[in-house]
Protein backbone atom coordinates (compact mmCIF):
# COMPACT_ATOMS: atom_id res chain seq x y z
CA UNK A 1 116.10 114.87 102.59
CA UNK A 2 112.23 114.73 101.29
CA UNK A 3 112.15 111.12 103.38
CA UNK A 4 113.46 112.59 106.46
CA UNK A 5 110.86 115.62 106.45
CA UNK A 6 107.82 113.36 106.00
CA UNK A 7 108.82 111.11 108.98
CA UNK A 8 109.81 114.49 111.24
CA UNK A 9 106.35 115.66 110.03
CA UNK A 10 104.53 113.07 111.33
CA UNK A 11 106.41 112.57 114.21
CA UNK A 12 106.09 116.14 115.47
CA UNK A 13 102.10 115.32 115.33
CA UNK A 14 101.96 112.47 117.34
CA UNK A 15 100.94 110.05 114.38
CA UNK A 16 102.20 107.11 115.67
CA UNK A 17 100.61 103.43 115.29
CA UNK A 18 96.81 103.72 115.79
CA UNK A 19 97.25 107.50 115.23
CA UNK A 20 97.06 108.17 111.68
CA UNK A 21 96.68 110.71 108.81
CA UNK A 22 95.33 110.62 105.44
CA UNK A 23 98.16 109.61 102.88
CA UNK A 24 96.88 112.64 100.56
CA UNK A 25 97.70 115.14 103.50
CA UNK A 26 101.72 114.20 103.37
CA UNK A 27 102.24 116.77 100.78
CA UNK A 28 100.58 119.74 102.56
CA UNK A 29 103.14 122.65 102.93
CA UNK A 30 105.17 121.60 100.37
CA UNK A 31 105.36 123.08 97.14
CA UNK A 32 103.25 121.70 94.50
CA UNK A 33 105.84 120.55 92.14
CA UNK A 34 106.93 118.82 94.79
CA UNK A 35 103.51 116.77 95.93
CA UNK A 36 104.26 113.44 93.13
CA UNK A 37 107.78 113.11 94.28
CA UNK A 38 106.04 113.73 98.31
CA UNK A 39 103.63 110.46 97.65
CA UNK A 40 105.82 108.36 95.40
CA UNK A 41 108.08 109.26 98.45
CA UNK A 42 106.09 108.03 101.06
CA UNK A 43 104.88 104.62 98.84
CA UNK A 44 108.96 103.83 99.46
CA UNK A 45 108.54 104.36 103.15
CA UNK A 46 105.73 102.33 103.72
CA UNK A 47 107.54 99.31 101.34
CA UNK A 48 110.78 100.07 103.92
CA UNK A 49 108.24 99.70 106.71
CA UNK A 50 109.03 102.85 108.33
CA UNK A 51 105.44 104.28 107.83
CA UNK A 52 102.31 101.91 108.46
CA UNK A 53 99.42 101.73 105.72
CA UNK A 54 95.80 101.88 107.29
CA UNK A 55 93.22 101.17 104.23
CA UNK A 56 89.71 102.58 105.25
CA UNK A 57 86.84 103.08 103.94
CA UNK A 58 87.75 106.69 103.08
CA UNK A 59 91.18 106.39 101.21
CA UNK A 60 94.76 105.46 102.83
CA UNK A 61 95.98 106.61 105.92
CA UNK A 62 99.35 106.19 107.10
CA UNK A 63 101.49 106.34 110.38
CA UNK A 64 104.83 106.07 111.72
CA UNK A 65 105.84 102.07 112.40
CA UNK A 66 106.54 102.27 116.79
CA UNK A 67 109.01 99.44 115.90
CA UNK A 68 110.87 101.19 113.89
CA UNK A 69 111.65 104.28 116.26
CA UNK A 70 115.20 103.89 116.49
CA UNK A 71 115.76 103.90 112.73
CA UNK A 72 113.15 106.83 112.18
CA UNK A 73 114.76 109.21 114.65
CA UNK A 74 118.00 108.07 112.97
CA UNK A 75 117.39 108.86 109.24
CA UNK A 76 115.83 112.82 110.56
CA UNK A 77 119.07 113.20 112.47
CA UNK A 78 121.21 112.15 109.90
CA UNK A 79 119.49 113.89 107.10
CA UNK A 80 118.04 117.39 108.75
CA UNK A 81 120.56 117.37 111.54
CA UNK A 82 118.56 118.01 114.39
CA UNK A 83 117.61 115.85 117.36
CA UNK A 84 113.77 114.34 116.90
C-alpha cells in the first residue's frame, strides 16, 4: 500500500525521468513513524527499477522510471484502486 502511494505521489507531480525530487522529501505528509519504513520503502523501488536514482551534488534525488509506466500505473491501481 506504502509502495503504491509513493509512486501515485510522484506521479501526480510530474516527476518523471529528468524531473526529479529529493529522496528525503518522499516521506513528507506522512506520519513520522512512518518516514524509515517511507525510505527503506523507496530503496526497494529504486532496486525494482520502478523509481530512478539521480546522485548530485546535494544528496539523492529520485524519479519515476518512463519505462516502467505500464507497471507503475498498474501496482497504484491494484493497490489504492483508483485509475492513475
Amino acid at each position: 500500500m506504502l509502495k503504491a502511494q509513493i509512486l501515485k505521489k510522484l506521479r501526480r507531480h510530474g516527476y518523471w525521468g529528468g524531473r526529479h525530487t529529493s529522496f528525503d522529501e518522499l516521506p513528507k505528509g506522512t506520519p513520522k513513524h512512518l518516514h524509515g519504513t517511507i525510505k527503506d520503502i523507496a530503496e526497494e523501488l529504486i532496486k525494482e527499477e520502478l523509481l530512478l536514482s539521480h546522485p548530485t551534488a546535494y544528496g539523492l534525488q529520485v524519479s519515476l522510471n518512463p519505462k516502467r509506466k505500464a507497471d507503475i500505473d498498474e501496482i497504484i491501481k491494484e493497490c489504492l484502486g483508483e485509475e492513475p
